[in-house]
N, C-alpha and C. Protein backbone atom coordinates (compact mmCIF):
# COMPACT_ATOMS: atom_id res chain seq x y z
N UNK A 1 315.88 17.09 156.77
CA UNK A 1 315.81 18.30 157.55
C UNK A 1 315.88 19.48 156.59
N UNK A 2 314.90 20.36 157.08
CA UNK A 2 315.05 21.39 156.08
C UNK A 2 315.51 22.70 156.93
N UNK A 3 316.48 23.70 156.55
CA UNK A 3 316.90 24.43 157.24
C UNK A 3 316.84 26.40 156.72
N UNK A 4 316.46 27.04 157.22
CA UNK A 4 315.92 28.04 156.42
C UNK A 4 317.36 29.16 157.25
N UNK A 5 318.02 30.34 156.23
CA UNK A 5 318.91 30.90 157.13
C UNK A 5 318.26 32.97 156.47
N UNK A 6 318.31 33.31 157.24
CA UNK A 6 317.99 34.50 156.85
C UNK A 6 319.20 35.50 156.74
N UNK A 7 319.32 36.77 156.21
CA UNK A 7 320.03 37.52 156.79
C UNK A 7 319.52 38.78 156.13
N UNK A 8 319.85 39.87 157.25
CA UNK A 8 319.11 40.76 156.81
C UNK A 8 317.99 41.29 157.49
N UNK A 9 317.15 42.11 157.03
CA UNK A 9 315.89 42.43 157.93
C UNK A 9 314.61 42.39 157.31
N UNK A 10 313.53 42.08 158.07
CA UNK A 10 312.23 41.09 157.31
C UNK A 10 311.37 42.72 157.64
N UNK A 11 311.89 44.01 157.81
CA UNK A 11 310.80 45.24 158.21
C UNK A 11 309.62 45.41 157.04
N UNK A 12 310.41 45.67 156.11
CA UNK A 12 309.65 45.29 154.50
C UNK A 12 308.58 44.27 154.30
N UNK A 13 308.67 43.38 155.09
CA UNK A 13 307.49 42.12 154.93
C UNK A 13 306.76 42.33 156.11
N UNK A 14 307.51 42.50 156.89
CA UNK A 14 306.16 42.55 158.31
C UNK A 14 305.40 44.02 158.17
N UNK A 15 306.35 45.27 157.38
CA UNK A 15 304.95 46.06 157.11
C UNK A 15 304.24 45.69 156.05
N UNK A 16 304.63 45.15 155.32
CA UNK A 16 303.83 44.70 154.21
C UNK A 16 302.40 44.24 154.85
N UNK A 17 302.75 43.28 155.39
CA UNK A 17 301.96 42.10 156.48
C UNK A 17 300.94 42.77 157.42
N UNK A 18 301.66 44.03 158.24
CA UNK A 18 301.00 44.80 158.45
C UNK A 18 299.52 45.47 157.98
N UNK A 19 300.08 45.89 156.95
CA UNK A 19 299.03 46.80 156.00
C UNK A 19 297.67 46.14 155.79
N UNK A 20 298.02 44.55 155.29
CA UNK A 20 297.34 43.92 154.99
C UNK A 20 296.18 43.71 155.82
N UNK A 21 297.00 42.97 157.42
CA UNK A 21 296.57 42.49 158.59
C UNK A 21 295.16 43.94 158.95
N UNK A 22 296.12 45.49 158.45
CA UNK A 22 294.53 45.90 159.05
C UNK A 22 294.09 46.95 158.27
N UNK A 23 294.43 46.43 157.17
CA UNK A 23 293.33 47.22 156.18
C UNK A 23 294.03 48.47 155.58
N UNK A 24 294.70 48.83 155.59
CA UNK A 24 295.66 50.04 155.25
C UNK A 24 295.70 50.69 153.93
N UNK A 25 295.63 48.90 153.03
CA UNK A 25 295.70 49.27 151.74
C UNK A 25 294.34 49.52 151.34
N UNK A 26 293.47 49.40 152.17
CA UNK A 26 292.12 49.73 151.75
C UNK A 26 291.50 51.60 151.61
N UNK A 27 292.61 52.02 152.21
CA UNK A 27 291.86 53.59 152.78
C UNK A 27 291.60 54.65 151.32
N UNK A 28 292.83 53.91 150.05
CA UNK A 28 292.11 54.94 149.22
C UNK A 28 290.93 54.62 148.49
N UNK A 29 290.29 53.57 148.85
CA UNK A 29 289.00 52.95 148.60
C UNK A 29 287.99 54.54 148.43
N UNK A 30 287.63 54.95 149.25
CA UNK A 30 286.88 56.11 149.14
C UNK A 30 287.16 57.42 148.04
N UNK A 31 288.33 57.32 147.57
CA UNK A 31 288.68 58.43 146.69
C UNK A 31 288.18 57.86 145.52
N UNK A 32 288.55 56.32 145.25
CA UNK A 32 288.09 55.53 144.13
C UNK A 32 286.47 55.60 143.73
N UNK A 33 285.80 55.77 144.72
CA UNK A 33 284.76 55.97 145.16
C UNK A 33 283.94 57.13 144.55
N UNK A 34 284.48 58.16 144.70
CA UNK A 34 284.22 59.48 144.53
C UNK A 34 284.17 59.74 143.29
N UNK A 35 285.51 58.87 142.64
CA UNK A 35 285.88 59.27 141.22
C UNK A 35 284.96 58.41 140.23
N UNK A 36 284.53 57.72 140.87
CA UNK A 36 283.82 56.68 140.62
C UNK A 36 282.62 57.16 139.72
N UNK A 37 281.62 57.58 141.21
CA UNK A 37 280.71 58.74 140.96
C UNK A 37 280.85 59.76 140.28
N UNK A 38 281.59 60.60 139.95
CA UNK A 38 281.83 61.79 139.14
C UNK A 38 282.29 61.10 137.20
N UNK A 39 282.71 60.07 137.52
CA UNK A 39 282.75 59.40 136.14
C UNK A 39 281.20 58.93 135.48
N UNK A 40 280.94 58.54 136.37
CA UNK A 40 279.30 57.42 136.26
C UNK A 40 278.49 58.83 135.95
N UNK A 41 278.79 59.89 136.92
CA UNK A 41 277.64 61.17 136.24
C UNK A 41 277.80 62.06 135.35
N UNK A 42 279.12 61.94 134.77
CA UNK A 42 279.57 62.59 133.62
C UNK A 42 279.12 61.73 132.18
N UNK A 43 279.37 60.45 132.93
CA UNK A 43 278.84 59.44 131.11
C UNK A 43 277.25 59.06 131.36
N UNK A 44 276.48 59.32 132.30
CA UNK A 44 275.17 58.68 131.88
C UNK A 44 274.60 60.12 131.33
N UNK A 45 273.30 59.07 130.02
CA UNK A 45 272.88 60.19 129.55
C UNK A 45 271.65 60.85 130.08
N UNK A 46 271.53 62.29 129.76
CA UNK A 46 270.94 62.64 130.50
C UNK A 46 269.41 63.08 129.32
N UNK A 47 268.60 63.04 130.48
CA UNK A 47 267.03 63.38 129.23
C UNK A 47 266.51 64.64 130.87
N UNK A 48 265.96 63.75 132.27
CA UNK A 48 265.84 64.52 133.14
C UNK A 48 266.73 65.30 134.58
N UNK A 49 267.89 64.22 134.18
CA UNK A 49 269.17 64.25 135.31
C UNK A 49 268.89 63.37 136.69
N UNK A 50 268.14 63.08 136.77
CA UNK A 50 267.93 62.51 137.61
C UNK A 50 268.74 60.71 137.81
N UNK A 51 268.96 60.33 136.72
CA UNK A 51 269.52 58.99 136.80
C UNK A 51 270.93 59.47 137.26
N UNK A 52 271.61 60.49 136.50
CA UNK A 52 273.35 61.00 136.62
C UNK A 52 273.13 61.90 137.95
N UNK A 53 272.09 61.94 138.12
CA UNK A 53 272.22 62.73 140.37
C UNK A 53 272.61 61.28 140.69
N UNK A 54 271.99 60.25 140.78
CA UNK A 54 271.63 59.24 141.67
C UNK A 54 272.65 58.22 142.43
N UNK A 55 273.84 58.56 141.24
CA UNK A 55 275.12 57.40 141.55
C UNK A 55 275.06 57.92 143.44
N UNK A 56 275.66 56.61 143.51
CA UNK A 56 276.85 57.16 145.02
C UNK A 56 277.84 55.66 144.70
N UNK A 57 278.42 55.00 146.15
CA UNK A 57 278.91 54.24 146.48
C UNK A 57 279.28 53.85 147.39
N UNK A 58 279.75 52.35 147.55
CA UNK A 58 279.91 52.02 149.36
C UNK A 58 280.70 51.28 149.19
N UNK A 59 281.73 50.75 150.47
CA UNK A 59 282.84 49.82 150.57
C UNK A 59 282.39 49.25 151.79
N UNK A 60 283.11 47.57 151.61
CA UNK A 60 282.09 46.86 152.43
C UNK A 60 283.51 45.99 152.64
N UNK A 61 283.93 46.13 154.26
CA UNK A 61 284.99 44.95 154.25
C UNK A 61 284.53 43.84 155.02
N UNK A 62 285.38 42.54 154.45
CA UNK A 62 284.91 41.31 155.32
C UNK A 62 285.86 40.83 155.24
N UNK A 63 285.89 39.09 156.35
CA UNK A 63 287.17 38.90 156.49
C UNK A 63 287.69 38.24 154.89
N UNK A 64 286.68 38.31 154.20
CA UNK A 64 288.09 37.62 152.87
C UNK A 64 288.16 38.61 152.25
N UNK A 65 288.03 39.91 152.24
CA UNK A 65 288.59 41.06 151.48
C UNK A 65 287.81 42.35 151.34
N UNK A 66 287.68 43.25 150.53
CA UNK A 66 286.77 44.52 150.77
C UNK A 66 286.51 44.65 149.44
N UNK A 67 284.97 45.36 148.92
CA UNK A 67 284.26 45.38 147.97
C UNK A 67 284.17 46.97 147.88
N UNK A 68 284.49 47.39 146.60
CA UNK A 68 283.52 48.89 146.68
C UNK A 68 283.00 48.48 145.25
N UNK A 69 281.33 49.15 145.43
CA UNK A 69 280.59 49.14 144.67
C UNK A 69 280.10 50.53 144.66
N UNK A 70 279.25 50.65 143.06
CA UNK A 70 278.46 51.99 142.61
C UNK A 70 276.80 51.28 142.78
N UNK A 71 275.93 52.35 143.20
CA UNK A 71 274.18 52.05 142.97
C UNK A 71 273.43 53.91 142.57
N UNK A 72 272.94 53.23 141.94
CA UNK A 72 272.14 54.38 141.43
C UNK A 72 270.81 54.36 141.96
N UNK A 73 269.90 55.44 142.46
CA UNK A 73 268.84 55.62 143.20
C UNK A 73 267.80 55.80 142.45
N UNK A 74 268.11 56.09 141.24
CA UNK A 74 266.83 56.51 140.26
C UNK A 74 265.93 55.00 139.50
N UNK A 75 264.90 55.10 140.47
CA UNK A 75 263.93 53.88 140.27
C UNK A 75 262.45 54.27 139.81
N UNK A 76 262.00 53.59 139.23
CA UNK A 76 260.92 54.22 138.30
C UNK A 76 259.43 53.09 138.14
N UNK A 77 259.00 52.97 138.94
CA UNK A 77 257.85 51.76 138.94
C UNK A 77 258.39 50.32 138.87
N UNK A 78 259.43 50.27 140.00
CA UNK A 78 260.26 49.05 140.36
C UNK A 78 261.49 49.00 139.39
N UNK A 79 261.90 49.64 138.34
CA UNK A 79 262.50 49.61 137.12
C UNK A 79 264.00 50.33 137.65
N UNK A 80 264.88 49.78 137.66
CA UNK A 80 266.16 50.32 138.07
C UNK A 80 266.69 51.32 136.78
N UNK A 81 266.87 52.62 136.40
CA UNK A 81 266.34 53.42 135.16
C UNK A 81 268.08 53.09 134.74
N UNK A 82 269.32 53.52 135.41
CA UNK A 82 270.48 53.16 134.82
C UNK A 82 270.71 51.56 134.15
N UNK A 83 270.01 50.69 134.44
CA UNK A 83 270.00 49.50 134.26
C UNK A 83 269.28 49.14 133.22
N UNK A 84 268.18 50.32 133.18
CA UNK A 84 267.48 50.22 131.33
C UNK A 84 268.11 50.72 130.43
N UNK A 85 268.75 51.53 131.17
CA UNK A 85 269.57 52.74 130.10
C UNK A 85 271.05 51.51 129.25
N UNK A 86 271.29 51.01 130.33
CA UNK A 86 272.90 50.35 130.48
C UNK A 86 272.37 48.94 129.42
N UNK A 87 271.60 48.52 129.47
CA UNK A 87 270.57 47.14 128.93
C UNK A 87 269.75 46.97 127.75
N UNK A 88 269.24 48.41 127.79
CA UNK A 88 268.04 48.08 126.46
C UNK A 88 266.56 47.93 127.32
N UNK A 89 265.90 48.31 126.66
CA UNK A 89 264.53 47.76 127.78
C UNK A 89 263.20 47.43 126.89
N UNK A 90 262.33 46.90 126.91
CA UNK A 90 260.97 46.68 126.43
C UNK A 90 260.14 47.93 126.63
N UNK A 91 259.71 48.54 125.48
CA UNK A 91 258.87 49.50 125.80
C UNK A 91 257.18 49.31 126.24
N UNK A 92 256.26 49.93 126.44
CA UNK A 92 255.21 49.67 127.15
C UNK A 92 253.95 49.70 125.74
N UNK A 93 254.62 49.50 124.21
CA UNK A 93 253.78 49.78 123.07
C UNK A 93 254.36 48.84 122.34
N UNK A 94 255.70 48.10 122.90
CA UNK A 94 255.82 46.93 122.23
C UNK A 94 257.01 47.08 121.38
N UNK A 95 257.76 48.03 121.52
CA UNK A 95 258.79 48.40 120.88
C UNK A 95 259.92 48.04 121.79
N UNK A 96 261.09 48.11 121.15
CA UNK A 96 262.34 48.14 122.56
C UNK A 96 263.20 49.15 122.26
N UNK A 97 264.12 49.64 123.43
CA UNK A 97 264.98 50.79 122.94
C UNK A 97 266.60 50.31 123.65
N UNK A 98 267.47 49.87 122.72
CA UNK A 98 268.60 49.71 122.91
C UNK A 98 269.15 50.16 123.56
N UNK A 99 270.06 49.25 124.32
CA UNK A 99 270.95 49.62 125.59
C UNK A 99 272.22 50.45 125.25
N UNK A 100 272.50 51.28 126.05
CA UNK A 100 273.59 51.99 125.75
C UNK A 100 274.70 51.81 126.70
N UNK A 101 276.05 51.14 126.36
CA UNK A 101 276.87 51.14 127.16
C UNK A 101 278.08 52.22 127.68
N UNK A 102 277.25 52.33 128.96
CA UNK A 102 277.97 54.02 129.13
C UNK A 102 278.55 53.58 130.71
N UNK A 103 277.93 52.47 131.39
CA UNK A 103 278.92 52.55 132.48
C UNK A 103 280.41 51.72 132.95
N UNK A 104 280.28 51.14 131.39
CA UNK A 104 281.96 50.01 131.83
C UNK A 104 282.74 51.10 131.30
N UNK A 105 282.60 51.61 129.89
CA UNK A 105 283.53 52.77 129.68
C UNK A 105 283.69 53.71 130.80
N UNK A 106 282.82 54.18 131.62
CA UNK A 106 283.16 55.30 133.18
C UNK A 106 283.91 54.73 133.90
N UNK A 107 283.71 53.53 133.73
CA UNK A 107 284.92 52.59 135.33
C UNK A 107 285.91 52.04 135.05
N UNK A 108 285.99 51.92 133.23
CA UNK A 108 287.49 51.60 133.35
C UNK A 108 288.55 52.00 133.61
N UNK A 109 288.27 53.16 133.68
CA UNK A 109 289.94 54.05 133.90
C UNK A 109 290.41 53.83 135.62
N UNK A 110 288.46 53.60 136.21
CA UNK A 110 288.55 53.14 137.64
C UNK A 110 289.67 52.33 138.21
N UNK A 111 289.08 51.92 137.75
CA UNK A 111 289.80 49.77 137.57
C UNK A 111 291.13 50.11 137.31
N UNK A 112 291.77 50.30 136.55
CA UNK A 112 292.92 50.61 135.82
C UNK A 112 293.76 51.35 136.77
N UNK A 113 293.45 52.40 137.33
CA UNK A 113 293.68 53.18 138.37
C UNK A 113 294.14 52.30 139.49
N UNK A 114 293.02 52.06 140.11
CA UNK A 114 293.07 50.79 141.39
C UNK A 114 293.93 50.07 141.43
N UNK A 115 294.35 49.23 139.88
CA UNK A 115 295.08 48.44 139.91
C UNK A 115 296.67 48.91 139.89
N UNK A 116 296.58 49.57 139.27
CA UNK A 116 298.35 50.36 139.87
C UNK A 116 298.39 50.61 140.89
N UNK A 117 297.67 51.28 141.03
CA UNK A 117 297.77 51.93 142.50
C UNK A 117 298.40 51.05 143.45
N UNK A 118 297.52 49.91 143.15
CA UNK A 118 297.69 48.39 144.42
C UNK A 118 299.19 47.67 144.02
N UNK A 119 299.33 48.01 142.85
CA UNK A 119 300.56 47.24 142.50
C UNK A 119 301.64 47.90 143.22
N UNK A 120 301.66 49.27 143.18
CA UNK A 120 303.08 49.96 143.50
C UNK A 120 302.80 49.93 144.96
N UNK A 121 301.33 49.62 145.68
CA UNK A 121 301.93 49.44 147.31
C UNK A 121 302.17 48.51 147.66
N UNK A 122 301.80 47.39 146.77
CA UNK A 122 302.38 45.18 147.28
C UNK A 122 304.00 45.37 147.24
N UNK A 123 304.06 45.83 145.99
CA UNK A 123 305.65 45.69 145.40
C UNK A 123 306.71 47.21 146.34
N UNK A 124 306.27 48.02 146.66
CA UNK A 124 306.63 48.81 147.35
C UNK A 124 307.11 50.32 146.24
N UNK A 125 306.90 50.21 145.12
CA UNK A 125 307.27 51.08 144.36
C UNK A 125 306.57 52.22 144.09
């Protein structure tokens, strides 16, 4: 027999439980978002501006958890242009022009961010 005895009050876990149950901890998703974008258009480089207009972002919840992602709009004869920029690309004379990594450096501080953030509301601190 196993016997479990409590004492005390479980408010701390059932809001915890709460939060979880409906999404609560998700709401500063959109600020992350924002900052997101304003990082991504501060580090891409610019020749016409048009790639550093293009960021946005979206959050997408489902039942096993919620996603926010960045997309950039600037497309160029099917050619996703941040993605040449971010990659390196084949030029059209046979040359290639090296990728420049400019958008993990913009999102790490993202990330980094997020993740405290989330820590001090699980743990309550």
């Amino acid at each position: 027999m196993i016997r479990l005895i409590s004492r005390g009050s479980w408010k701390r876990t059932q809001d915890f439980l709460e939060k979880g149950r409906t999404g609560k901890f998700y709401d500063d998703l959109n600020t992350y978002g924002q900052r997101g974008v304003a990082a991504l258009r501060a580090a891409t480089p610019v020749e016409s501006g048009a790639t550093a207009a293009g960021w946005s972002y979206g959050v997408e919840r489902s039942s096993s958890g919620v996603t926010i992602y960045w997309t950039n709009s600037n497309v160029n004869q099917g050619a996703k242009i941040a993605l040449l920029i971010q990659y390196g690309h084949g030029t059209g004379t046979g040359g290639y022009v090296s990728g420049l990594d400019y958008i993990n450096p913009a999102l790490r501080p993202i990330f980094d961010q997020i993740a405290q953030d989330v820590w001090k509301k699980v743990t309550g601190g």
